[in-house]
Structures are given as structure tokens and as C-alpha cells.
PDB file of N, CA and C in Angstrom:
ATOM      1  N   UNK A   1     126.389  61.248  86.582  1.00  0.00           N
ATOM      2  CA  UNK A   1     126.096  62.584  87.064  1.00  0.00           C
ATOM      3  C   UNK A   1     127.405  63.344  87.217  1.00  0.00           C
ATOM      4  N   UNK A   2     127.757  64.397  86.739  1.00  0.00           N
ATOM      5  CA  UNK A   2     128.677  65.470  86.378  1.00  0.00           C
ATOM      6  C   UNK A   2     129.315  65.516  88.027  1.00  0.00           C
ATOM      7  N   UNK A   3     128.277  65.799  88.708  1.00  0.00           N
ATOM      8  CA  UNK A   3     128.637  66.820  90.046  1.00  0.00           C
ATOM      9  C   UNK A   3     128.103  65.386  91.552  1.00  0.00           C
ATOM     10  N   UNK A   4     128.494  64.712  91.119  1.00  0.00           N
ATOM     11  CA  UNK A   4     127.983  63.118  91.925  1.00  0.00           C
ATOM     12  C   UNK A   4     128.764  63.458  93.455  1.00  0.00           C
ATOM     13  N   UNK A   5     129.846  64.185  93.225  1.00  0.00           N
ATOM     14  CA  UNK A   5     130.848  63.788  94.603  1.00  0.00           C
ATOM     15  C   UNK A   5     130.318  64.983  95.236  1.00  0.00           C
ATOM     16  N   UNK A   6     128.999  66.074  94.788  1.00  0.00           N
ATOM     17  CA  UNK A   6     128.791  66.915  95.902  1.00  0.00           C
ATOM     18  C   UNK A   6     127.994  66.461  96.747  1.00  0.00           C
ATOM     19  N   UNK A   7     127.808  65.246  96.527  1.00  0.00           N
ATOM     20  CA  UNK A   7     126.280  65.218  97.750  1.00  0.00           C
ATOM     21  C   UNK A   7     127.022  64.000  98.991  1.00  0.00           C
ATOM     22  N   UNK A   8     128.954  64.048  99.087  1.00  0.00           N
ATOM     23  CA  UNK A   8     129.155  63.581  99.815  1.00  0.00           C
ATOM     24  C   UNK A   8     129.907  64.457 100.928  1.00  0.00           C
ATOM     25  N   UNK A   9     129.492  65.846 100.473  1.00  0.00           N
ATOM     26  CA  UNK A   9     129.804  67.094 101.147  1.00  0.00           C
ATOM     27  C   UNK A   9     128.553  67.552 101.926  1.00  0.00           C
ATOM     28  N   UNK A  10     127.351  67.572 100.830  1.00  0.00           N
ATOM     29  CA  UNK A  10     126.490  68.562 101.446  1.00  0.00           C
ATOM     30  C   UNK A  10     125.220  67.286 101.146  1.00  0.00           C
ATOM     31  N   UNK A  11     124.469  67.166 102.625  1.00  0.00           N
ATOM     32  CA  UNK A  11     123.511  66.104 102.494  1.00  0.00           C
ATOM     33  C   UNK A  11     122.248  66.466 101.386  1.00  0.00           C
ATOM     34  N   UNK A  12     121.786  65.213 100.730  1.00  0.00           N
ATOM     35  CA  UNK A  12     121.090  65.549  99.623  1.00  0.00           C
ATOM     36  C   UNK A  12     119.442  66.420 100.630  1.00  0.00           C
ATOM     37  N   UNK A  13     119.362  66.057 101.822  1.00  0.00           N
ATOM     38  CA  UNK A  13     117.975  66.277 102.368  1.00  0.00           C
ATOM     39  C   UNK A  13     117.991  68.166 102.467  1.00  0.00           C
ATOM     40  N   UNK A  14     119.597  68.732 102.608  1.00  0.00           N
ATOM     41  CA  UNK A  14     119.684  70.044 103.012  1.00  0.00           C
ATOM     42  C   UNK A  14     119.816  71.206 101.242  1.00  0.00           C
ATOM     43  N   UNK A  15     120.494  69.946 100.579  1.00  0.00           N
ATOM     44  CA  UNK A  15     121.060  70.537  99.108  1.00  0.00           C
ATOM     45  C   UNK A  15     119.869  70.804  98.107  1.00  0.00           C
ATOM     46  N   UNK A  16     119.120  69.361  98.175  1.00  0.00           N
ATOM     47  CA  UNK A  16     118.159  69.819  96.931  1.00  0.00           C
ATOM     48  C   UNK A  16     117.063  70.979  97.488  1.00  0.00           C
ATOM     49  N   UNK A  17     116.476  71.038  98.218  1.00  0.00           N
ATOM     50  CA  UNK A  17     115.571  72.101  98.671  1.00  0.00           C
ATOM     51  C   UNK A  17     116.155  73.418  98.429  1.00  0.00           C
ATOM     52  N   UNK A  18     117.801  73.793  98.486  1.00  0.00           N
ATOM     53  CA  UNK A  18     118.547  74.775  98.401  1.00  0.00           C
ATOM     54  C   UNK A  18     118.457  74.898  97.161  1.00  0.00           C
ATOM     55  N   UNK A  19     119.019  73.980  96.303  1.00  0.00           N
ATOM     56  CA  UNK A  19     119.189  74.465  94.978  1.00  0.00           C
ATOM     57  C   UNK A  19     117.308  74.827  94.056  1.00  0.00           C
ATOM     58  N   UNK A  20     116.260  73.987  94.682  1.00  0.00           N
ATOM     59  CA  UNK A  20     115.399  74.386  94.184  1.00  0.00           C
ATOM     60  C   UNK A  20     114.330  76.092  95.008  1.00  0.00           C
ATOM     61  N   UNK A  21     115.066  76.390  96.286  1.00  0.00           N
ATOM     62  CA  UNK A  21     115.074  77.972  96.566  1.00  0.00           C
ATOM     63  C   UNK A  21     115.913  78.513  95.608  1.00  0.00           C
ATOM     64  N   UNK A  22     116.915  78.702  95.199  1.00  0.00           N
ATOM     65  CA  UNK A  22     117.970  79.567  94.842  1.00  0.00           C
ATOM     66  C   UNK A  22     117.552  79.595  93.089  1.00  0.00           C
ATOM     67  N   UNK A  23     116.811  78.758  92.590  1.00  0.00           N
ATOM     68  CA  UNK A  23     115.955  78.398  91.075  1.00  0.00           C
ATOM     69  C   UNK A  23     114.766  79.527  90.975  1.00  0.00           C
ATOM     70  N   UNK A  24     113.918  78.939  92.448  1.00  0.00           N
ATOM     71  CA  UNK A  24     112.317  79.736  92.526  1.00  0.00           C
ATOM     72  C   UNK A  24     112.842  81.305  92.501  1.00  0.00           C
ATOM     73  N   UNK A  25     113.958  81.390  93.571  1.00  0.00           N
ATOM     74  CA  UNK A  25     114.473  82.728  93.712  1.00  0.00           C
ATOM     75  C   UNK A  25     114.821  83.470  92.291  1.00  0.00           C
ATOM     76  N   UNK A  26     115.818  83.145  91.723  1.00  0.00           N
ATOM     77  CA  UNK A  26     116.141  83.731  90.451  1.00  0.00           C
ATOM     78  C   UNK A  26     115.350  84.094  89.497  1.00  0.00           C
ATOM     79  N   UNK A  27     114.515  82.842  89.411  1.00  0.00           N
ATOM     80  CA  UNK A  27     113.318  83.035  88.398  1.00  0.00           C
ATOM     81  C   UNK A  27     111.949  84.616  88.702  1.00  0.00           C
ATOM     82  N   UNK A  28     111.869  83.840  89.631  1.00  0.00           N
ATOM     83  CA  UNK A  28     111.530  85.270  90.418  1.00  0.00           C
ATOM     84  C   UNK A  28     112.195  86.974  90.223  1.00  0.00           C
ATOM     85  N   UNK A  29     113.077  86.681  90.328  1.00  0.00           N
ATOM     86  CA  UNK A  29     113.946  87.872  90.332  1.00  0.00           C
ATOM     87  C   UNK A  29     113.691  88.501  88.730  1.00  0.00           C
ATOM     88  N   UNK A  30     114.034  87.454  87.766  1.00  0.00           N
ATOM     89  CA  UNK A  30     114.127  87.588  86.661  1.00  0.00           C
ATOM     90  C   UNK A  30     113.203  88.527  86.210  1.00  0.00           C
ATOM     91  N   UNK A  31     111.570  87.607  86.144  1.00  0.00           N
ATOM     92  CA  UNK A  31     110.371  88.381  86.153  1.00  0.00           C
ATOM     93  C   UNK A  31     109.943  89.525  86.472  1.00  0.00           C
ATOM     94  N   UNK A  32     110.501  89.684  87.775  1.00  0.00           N
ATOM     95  CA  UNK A  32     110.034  91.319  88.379  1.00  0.00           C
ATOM     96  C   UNK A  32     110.584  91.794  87.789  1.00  0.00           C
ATOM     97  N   UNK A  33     112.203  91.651  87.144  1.00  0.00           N
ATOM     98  CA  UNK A  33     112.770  92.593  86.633  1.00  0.00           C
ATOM     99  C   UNK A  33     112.102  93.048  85.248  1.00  0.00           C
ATOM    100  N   UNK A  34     111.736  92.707  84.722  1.00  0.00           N
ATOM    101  CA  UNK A  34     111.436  92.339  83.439  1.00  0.00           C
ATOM    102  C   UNK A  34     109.976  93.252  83.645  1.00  0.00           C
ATOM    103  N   UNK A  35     109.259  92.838  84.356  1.00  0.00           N
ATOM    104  CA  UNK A  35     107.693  93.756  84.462  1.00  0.00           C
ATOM    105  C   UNK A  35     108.277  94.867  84.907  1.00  0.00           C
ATOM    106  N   UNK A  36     109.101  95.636  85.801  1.00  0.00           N
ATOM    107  CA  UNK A  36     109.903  96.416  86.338  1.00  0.00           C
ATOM    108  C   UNK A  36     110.101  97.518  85.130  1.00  0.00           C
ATOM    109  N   UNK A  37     111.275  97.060  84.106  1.00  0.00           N
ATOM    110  CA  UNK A  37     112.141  97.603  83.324  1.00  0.00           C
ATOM    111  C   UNK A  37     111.660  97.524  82.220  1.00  0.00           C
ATOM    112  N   UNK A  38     110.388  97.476  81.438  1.00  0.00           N
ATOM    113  CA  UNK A  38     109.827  97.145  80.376  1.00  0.00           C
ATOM    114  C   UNK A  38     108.577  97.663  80.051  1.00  0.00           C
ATOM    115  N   UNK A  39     107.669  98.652  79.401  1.00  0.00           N
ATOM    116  CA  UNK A  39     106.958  99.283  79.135  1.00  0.00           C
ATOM    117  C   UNK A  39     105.883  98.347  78.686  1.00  0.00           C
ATOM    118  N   UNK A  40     106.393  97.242  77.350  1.00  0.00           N
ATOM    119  CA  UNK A  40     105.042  96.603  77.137  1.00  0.00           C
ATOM    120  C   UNK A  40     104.664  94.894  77.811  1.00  0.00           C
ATOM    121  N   UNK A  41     105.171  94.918  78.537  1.00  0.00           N
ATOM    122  CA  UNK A  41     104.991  93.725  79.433  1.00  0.00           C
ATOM    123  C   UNK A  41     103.761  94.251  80.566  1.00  0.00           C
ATOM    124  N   UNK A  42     103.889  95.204  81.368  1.00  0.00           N
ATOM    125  CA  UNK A  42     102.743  95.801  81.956  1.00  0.00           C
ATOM    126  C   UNK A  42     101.178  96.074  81.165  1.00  0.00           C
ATOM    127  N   UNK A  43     101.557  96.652  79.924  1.00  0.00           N
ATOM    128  CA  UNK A  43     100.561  96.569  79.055  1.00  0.00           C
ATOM    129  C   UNK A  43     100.172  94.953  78.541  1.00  0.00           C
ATOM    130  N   UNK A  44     101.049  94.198  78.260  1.00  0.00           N
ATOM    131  CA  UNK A  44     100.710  92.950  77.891  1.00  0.00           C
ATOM    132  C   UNK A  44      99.853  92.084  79.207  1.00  0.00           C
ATOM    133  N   UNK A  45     100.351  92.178  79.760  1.00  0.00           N
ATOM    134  CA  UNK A  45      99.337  91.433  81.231  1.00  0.00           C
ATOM    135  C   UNK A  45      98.317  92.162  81.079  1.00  0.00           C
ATOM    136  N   UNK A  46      97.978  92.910  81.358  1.00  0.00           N
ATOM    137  CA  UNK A  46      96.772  94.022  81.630  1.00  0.00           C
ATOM    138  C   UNK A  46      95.524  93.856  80.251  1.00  0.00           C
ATOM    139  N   UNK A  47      96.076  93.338  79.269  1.00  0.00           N
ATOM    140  CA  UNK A  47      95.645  92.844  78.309  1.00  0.00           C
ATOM    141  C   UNK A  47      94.962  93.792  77.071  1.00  0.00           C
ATOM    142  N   UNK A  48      96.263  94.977  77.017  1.00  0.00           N
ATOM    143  CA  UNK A  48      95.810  96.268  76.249  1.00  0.00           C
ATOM    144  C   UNK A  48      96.574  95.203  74.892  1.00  0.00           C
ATOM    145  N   UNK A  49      95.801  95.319  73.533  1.00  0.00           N
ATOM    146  CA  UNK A  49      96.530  95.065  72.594  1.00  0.00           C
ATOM    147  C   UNK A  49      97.482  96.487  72.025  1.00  0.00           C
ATOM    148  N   UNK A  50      98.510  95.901  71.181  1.00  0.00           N
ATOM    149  CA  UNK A  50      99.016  96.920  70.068  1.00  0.00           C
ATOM    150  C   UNK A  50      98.200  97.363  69.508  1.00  0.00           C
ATOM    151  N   UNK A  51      98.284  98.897  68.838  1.00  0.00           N
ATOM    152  CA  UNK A  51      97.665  99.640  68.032  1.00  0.00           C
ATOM    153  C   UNK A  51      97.951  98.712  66.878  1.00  0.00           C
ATOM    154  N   UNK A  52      96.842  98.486  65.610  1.00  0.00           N
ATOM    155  CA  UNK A  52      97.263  97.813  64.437  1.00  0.00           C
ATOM    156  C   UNK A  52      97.578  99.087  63.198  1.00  0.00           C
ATOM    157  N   UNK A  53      98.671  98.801  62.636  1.00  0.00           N
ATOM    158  CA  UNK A  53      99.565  99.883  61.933  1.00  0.00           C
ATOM    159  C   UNK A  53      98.761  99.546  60.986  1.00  0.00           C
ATOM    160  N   UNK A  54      98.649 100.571  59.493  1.00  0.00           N
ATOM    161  CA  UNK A  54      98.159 100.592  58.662  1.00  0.00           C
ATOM    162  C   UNK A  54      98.948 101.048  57.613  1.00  0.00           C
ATOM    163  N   UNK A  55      99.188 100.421  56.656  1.00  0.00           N
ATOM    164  CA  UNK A  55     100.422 101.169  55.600  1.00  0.00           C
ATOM    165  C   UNK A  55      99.606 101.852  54.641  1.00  0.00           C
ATOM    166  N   UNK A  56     100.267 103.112  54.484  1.00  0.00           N
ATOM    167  CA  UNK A  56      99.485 103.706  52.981  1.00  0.00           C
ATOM    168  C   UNK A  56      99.377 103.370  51.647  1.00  0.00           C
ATOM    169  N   UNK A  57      98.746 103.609  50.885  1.00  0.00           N
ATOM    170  CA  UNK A  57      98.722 103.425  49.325  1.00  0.00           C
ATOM    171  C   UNK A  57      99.793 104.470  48.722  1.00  0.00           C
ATOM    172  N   UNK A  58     100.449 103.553  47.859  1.00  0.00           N
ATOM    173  CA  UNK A  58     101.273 104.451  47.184  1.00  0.00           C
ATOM    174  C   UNK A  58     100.607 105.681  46.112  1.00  0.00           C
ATOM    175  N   UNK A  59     100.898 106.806  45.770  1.00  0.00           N
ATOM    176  CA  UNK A  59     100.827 107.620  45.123  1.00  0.00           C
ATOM    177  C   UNK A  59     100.822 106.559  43.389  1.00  0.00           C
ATOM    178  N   UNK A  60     100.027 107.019  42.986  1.00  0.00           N
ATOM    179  CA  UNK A  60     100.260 106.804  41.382  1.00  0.00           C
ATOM    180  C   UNK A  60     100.353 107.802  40.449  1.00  0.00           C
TER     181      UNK A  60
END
């Protein structure tokens, strides 16, 4: 384990619960931001599809 000598600083009973808040937290954060700052993510939950594009026929 990379980081072995931190858990003779910080007890594993106080550390892991921390590091798995500070995970839930971010992730969290991430998301809102994202539904927040993003036009088709609100539409995507809500469960509006894309308009389906249609290409024209060329001229002959």
C-alpha cells in the first residue's frame, strides 16, 4: 500500500469514514454541477428525447 504509514497518524476508525465523506461529497458536487450547468442533462432525466434530424435529398 502506497500511503501505509498514514494510518499511523490518523486512526483507520476516524480516516476511512472521512475519506469515504469527502468521495460521497465530491461526487455529489460533481453531479449537481453538471444538472446545474448543462441544458441537456435536465432534458435527459426528464426523459424528453432529441428531435431526430432528417437529411435532404440531393438535387439532381
Amino acid at each position: 500500500m502506497i500511503y501505509g504509514k498514514l494510518w499511523c497518524v490518523v486512526k483507520p476508525s476516524v480516516g476511512i469514514p472521512l475519506i469515504i465523506t469527502a468521495v460521497a461529497f465530491a461526487s455529489f458536487n460533481v453531479h449537481l454541477q453538471l444538472v446545474n450547468n448543462t441544458t441537456w442533462v435536465k432534458g435527459f432525466l426528464q426523459g424528453s428525447a432529441p428531435a431526430a434530424v432528417v437529411a435532404k435529398e440531393a438535387a439532381k
